[in-house]
PDB file of N, CA and C in Angstrom:
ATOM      1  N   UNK A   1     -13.343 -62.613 -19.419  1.00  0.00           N
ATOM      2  CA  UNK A   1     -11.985 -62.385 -18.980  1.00  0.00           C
ATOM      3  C   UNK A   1     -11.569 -63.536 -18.059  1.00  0.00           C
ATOM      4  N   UNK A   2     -10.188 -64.125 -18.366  1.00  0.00           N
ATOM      5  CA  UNK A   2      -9.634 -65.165 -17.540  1.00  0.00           C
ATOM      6  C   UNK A   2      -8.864 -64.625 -16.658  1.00  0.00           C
ATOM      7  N   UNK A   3      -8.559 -65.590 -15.191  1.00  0.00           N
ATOM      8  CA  UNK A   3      -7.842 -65.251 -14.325  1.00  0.00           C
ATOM      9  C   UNK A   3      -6.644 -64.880 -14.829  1.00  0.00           C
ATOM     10  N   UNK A   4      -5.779 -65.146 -15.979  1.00  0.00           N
ATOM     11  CA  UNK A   4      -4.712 -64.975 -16.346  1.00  0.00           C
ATOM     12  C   UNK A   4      -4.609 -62.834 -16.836  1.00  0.00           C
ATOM     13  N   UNK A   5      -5.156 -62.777 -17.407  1.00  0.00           N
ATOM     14  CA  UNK A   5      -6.025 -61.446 -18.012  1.00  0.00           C
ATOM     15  C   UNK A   5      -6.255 -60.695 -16.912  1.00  0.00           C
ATOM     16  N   UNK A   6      -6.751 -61.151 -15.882  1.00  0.00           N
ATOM     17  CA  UNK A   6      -7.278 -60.264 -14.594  1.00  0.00           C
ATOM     18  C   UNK A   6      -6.017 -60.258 -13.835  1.00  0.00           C
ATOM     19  N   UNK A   7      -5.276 -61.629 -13.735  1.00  0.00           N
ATOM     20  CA  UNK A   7      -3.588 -61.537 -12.951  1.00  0.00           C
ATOM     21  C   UNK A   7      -2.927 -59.969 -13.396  1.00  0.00           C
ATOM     22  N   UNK A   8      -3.058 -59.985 -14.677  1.00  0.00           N
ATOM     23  CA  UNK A   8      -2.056 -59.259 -15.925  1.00  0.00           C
ATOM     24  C   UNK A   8      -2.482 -57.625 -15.379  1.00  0.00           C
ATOM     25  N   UNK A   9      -3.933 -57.688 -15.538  1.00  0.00           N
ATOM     26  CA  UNK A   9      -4.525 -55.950 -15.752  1.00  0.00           C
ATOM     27  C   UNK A   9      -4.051 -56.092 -13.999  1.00  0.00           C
ATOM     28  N   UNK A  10      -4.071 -56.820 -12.948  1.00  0.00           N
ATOM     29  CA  UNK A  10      -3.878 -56.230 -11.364  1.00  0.00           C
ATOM     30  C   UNK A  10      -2.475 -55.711 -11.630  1.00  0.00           C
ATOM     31  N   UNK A  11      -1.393 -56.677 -11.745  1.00  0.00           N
ATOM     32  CA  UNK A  11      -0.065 -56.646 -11.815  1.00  0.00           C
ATOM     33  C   UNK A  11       0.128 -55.165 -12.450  1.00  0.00           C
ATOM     34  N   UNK A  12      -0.006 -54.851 -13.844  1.00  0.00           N
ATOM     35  CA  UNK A  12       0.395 -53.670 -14.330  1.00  0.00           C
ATOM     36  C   UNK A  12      -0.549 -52.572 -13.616  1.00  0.00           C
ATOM     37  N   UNK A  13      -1.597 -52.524 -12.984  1.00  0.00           N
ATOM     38  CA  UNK A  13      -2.195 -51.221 -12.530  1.00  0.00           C
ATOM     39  C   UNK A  13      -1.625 -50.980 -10.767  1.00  0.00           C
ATOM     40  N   UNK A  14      -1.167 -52.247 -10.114  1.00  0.00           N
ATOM     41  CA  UNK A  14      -0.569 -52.144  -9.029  1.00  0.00           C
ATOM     42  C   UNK A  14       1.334 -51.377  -8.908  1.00  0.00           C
ATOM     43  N   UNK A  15       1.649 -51.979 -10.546  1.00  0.00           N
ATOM     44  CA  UNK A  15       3.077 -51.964 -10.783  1.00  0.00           C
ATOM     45  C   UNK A  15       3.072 -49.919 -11.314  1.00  0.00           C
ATOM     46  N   UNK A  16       1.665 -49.522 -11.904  1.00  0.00           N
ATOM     47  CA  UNK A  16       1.840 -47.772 -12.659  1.00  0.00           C
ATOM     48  C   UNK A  16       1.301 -47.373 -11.011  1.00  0.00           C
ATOM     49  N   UNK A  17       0.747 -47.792  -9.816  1.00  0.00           N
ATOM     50  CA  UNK A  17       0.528 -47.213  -8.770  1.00  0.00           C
ATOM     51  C   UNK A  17       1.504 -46.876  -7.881  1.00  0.00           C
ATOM     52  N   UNK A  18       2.382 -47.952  -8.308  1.00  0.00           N
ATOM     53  CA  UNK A  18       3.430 -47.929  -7.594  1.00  0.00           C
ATOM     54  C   UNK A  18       4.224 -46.946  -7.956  1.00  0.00           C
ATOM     55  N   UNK A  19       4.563 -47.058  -9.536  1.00  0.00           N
ATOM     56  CA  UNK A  19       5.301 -45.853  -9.565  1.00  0.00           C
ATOM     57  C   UNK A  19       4.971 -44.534  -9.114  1.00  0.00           C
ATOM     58  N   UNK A  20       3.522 -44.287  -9.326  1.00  0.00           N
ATOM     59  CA  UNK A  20       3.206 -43.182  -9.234  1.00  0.00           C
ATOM     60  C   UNK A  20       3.637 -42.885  -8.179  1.00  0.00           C
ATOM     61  N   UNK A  21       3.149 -43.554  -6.913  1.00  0.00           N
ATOM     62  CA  UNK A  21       3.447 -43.397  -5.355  1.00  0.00           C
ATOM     63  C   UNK A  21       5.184 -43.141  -5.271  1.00  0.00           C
ATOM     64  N   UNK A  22       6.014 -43.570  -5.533  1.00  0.00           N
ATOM     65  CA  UNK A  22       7.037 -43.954  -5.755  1.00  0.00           C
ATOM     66  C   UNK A  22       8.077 -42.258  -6.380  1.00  0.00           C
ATOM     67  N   UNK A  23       7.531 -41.712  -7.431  1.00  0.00           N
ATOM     68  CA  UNK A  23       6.971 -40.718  -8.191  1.00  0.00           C
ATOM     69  C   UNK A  23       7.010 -39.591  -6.834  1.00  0.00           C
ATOM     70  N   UNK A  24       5.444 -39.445  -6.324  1.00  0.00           N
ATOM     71  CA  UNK A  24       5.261 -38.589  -5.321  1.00  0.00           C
ATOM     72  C   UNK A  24       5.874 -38.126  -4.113  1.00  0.00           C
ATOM     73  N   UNK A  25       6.435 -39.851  -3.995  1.00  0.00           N
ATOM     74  CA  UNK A  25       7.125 -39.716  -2.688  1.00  0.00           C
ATOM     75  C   UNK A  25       8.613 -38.638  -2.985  1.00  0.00           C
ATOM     76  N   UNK A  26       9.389 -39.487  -3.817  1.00  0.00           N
ATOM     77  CA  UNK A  26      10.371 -39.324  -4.254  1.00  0.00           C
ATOM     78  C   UNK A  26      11.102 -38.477  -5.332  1.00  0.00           C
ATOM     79  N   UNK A  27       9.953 -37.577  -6.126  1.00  0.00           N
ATOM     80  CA  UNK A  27      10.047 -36.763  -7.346  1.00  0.00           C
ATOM     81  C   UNK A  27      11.018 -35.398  -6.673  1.00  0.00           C
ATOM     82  N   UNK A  28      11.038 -35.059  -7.558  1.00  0.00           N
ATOM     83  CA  UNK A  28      12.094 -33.611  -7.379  1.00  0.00           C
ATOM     84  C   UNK A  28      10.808 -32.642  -6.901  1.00  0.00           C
ATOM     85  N   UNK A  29       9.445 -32.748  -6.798  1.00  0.00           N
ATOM     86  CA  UNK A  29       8.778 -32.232  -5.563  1.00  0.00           C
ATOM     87  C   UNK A  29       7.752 -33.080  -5.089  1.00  0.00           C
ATOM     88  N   UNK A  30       8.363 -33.971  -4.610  1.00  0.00           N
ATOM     89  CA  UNK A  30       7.645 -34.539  -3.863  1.00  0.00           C
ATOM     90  C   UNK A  30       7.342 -34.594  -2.232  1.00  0.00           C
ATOM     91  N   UNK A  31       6.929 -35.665  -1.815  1.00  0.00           N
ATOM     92  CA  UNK A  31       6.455 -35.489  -0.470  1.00  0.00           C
ATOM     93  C   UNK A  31       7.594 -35.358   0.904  1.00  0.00           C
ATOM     94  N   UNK A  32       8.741 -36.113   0.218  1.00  0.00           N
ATOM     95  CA  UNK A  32      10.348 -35.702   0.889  1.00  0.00           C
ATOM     96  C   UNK A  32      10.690 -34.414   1.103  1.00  0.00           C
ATOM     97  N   UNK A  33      11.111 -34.000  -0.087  1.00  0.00           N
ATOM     98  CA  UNK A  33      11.074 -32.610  -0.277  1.00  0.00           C
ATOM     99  C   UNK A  33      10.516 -31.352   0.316  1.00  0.00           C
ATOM    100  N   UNK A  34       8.977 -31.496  -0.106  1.00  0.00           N
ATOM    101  CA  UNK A  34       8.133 -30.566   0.750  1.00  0.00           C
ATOM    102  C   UNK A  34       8.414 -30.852   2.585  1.00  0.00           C
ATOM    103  N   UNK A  35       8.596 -32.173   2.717  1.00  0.00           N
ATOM    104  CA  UNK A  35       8.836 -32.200   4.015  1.00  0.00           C
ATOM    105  C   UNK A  35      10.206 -31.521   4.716  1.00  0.00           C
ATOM    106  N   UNK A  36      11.513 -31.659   3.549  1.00  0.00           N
ATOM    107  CA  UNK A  36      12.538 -31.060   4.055  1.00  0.00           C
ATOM    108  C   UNK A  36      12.513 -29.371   3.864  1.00  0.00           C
ATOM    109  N   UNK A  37      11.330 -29.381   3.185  1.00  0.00           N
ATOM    110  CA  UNK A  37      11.843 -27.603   2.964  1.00  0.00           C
ATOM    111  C   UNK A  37      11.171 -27.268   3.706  1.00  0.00           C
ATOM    112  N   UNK A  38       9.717 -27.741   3.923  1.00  0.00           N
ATOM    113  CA  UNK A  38       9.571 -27.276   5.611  1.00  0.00           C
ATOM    114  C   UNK A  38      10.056 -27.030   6.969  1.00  0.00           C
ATOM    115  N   UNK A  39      10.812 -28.372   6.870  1.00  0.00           N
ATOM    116  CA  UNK A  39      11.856 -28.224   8.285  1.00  0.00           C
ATOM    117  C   UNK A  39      12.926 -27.475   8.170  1.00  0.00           C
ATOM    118  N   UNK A  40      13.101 -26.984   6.874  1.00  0.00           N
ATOM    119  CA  UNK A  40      14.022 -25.612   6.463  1.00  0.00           C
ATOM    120  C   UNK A  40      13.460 -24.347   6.848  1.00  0.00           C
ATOM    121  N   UNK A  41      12.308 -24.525   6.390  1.00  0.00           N
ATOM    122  CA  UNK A  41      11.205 -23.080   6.459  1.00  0.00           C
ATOM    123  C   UNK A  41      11.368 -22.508   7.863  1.00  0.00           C
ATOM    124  N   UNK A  42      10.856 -23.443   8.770  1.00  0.00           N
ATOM    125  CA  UNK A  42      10.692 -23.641   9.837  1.00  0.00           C
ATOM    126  C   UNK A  42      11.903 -22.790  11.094  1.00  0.00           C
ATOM    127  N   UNK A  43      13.182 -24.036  10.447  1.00  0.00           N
ATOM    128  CA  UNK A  43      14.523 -22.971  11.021  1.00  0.00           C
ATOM    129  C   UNK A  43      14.858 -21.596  10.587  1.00  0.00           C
ATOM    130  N   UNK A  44      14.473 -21.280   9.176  1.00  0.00           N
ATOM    131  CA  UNK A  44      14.704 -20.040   8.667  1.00  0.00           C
ATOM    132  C   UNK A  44      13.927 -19.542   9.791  1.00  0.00           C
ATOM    133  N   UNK A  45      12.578 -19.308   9.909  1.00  0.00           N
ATOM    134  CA  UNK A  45      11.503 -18.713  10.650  1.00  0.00           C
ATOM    135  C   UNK A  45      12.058 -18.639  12.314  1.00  0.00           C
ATOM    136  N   UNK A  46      12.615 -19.449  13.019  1.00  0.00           N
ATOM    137  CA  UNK A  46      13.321 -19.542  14.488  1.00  0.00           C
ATOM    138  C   UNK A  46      14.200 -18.736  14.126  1.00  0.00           C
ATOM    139  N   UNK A  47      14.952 -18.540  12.853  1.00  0.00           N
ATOM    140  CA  UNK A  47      16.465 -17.852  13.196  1.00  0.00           C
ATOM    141  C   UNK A  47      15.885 -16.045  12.958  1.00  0.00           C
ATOM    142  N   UNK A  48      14.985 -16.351  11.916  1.00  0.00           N
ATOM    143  CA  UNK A  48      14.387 -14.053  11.932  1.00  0.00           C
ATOM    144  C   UNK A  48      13.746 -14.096  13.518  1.00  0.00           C
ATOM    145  N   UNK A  49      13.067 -15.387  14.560  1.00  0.00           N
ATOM    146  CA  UNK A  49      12.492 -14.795  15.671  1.00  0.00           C
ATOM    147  C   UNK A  49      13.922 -14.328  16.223  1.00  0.00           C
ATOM    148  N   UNK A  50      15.142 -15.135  16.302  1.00  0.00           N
ATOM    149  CA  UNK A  50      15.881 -14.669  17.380  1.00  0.00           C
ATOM    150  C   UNK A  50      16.785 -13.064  16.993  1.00  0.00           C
ATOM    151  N   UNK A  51      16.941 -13.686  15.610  1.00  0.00           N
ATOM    152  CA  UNK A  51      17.577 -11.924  15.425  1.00  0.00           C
ATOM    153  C   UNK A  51      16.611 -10.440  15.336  1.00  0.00           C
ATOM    154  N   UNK A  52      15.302 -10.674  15.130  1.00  0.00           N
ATOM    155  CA  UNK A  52      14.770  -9.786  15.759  1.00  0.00           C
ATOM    156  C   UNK A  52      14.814  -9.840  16.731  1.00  0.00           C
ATOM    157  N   UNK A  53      14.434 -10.435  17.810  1.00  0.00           N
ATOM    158  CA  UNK A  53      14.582 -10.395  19.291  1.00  0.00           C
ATOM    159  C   UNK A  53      16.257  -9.612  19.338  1.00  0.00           C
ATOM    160  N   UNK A  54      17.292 -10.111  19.091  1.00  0.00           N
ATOM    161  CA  UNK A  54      18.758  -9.343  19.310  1.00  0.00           C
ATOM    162  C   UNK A  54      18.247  -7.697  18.947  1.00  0.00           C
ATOM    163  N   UNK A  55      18.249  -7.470  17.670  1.00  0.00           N
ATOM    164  CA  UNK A  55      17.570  -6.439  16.883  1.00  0.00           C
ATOM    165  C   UNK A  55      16.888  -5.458  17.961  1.00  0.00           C
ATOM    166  N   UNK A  56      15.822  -6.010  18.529  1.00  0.00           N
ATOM    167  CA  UNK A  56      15.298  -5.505  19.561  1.00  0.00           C
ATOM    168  C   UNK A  56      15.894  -4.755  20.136  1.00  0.00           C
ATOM    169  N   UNK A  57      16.832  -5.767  20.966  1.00  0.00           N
ATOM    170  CA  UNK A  57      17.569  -5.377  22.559  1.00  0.00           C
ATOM    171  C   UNK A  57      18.561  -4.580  21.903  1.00  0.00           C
ATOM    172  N   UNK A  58      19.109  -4.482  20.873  1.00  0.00           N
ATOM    173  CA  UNK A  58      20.331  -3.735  19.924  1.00  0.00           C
ATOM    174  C   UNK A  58      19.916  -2.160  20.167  1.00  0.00           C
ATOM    175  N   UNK A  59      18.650  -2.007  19.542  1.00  0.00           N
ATOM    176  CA  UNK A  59      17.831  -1.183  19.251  1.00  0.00           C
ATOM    177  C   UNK A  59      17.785  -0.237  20.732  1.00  0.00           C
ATOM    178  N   UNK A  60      17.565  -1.038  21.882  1.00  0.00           N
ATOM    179  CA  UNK A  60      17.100  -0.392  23.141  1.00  0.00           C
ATOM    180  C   UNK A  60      18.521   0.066  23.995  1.00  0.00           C
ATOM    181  N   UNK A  61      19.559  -0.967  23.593  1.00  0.00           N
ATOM    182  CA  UNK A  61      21.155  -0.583  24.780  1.00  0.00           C
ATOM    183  C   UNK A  61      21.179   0.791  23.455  1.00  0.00           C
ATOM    184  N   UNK A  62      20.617   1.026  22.163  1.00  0.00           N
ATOM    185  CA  UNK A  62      21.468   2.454  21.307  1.00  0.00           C
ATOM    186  C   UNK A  62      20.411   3.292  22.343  1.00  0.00           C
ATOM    187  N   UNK A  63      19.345   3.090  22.470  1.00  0.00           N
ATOM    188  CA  UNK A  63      18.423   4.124  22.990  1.00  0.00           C
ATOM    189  C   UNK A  63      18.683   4.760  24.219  1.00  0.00           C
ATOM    190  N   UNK A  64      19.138   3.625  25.403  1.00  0.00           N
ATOM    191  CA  UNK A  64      19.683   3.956  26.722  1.00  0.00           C
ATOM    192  C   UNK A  64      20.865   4.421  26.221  1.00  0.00           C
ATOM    193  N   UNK A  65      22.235   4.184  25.509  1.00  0.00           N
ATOM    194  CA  UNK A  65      22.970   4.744  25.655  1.00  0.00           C
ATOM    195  C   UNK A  65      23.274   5.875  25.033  1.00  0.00           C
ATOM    196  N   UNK A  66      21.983   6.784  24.038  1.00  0.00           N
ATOM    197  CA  UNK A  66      21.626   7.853  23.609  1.00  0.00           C
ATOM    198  C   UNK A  66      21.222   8.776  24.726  1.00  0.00           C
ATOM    199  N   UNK A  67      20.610   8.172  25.902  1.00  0.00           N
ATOM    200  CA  UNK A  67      19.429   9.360  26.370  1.00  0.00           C
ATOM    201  C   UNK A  67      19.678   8.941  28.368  1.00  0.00           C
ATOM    202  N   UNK A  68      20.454   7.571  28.483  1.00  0.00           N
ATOM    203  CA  UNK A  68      20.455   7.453  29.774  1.00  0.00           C
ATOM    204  C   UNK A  68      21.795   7.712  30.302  1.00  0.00           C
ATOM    205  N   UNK A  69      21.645   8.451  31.216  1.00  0.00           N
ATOM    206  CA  UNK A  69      23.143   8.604  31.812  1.00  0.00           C
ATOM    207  C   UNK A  69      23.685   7.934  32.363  1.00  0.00           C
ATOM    208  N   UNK A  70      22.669   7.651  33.685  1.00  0.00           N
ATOM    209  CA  UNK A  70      23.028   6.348  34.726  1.00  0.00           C
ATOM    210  C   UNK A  70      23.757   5.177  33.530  1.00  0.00           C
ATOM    211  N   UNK A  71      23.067   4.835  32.882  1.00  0.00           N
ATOM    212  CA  UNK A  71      23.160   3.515  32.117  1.00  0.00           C
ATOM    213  C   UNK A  71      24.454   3.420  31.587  1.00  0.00           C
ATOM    214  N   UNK A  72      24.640   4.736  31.336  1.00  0.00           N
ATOM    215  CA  UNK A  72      26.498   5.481  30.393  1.00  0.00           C
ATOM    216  C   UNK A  72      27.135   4.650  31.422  1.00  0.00           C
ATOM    217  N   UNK A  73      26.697   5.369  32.500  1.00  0.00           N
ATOM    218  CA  UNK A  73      28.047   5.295  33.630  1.00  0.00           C
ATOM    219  C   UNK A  73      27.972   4.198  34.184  1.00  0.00           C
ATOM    220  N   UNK A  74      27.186   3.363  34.247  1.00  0.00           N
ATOM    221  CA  UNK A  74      27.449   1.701  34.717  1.00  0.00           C
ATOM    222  C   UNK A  74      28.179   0.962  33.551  1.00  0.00           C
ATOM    223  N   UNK A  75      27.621   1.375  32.943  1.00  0.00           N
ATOM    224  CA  UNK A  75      28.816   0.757  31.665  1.00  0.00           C
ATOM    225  C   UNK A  75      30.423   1.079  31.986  1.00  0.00           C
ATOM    226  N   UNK A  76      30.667   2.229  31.759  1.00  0.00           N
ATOM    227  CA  UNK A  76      31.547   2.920  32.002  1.00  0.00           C
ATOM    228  C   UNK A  76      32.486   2.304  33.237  1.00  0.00           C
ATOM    229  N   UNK A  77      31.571   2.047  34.456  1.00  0.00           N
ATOM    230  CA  UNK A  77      32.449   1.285  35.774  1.00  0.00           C
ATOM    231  C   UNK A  77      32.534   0.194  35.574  1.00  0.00           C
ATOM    232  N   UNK A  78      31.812  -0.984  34.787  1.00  0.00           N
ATOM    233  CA  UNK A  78      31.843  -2.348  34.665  1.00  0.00           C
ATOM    234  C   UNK A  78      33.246  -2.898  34.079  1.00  0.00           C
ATOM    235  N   UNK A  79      32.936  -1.868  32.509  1.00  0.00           N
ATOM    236  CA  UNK A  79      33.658  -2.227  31.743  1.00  0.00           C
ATOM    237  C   UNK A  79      35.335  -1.724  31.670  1.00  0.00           C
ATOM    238  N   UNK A  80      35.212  -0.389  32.062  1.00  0.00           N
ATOM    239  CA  UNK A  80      36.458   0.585  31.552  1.00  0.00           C
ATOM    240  C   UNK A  80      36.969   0.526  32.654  1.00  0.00           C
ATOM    241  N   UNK A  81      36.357   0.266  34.166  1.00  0.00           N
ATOM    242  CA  UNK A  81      36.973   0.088  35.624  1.00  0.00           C
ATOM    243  C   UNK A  81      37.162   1.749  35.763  1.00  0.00           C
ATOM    244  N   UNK A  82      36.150   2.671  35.152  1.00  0.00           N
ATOM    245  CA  UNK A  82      36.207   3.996  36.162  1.00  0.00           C
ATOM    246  C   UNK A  82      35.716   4.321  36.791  1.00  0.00           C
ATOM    247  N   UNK A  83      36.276   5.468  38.139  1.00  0.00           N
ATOM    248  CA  UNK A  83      35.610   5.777  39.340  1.00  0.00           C
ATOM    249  C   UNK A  83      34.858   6.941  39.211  1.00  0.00           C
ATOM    250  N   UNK A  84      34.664   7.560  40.284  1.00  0.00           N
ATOM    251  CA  UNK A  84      34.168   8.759  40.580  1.00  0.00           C
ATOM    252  C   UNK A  84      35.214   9.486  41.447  1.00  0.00           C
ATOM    253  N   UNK A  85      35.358  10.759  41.094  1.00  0.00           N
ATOM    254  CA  UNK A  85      36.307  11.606  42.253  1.00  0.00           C
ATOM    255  C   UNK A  85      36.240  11.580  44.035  1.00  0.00           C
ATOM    256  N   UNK A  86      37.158  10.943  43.813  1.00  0.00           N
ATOM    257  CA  UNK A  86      37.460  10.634  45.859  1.00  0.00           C
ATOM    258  C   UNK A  86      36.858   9.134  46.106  1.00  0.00           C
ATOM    259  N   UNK A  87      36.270   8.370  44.970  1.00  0.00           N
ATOM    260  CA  UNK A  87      36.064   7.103  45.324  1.00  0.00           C
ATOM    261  C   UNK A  87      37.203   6.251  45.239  1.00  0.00           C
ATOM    262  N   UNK A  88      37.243   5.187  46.188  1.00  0.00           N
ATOM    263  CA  UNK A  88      37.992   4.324  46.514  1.00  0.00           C
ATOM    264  C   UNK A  88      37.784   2.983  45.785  1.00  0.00           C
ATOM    265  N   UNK A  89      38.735   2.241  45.377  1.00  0.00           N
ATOM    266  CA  UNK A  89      38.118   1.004  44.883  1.00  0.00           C
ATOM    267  C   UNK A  89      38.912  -0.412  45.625  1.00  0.00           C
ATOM    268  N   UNK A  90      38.306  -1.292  46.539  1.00  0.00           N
ATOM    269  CA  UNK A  90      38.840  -2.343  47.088  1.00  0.00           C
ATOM    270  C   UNK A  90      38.563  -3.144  46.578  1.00  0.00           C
ATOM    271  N   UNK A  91      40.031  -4.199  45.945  1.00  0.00           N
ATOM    272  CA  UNK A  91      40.064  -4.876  45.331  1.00  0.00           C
ATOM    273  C   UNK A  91      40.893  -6.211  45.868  1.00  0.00           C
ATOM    274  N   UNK A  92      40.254  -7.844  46.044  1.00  0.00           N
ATOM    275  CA  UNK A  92      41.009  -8.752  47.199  1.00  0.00           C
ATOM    276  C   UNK A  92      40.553  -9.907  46.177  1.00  0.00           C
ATOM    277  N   UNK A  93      41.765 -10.560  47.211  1.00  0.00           N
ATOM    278  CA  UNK A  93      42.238 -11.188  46.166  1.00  0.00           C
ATOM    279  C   UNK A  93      41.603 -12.909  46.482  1.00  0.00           C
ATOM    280  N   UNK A  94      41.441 -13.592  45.402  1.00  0.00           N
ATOM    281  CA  UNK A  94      40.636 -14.859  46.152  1.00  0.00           C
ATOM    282  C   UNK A  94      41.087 -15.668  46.662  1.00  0.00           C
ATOM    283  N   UNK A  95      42.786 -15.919  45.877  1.00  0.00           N
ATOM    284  CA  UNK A  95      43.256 -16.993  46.392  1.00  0.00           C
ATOM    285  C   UNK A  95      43.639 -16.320  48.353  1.00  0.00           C
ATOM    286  N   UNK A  96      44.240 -15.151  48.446  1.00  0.00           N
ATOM    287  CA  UNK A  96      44.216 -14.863  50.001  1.00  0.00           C
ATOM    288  C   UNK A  96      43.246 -15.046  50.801  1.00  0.00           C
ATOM    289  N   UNK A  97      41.977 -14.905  50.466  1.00  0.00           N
ATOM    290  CA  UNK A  97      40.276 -14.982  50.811  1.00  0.00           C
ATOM    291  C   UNK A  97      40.191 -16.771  51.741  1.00  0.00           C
ATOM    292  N   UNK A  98      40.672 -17.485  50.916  1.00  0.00           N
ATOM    293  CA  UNK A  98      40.832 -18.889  51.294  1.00  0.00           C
ATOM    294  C   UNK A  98      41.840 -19.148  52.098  1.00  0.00           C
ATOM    295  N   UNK A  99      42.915 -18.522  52.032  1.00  0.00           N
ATOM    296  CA  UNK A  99      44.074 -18.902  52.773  1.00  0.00           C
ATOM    297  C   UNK A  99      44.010 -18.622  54.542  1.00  0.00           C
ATOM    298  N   UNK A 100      43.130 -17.122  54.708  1.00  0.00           N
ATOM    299  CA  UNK A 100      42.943 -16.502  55.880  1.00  0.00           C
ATOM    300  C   UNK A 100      42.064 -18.084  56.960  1.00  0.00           C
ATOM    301  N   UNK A 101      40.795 -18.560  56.142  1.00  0.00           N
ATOM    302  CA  UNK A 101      39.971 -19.563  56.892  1.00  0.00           C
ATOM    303  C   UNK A 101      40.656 -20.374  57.571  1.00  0.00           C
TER     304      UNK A 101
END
């Protein structure tokens, strides 16, 4: 075998390696791919931790507000602004708060 012959067989077995590599990297499953569907996988997998976690806490404000009273009624004053009979509610104002100093 001549150097010309040995040029020839490197060239074409470097040139089908290449593709191949080329191929792997780049194929409709290749090493891109698997890499992006991982970093897909991945976010899918962060987004079921956080909505279970919500899920959770969802789960526990139905439970308190099934079975806790207290819990009713802090809600109840936060949100709806109700009192209790004969309670007073003082309410000031901020911009006056500053003006008094």
């Amino acid at each position: 075998m001549n150097k010309k012959d040995a040029l020839k067989i490197s060239l074409i077995t470097l040139l089908f390696l290449g593709l191949i590599i080329t191929w792997l990297a780049f194929g409709k499953r290749g090493f891109i791919h698997l890499y992006r569907m991982e970093k897909e996988r991945q976010a899918y997998l962060e987004k079921i931790q956080r909505l279970e976690e919500n899920n959770r806490k969802l789960v526990e404000e139905i439970r308190r507000l099934q079975n806790d009273k207290e819990y009713i009624e802090n809600i109840a004053r936060k949100e709806l602004g109700l009192i209790k009979d004969n309670e007073i509610i003082f309410r000031f104002d901020k911009e006056q708060e500053k003006g008094e100093d």
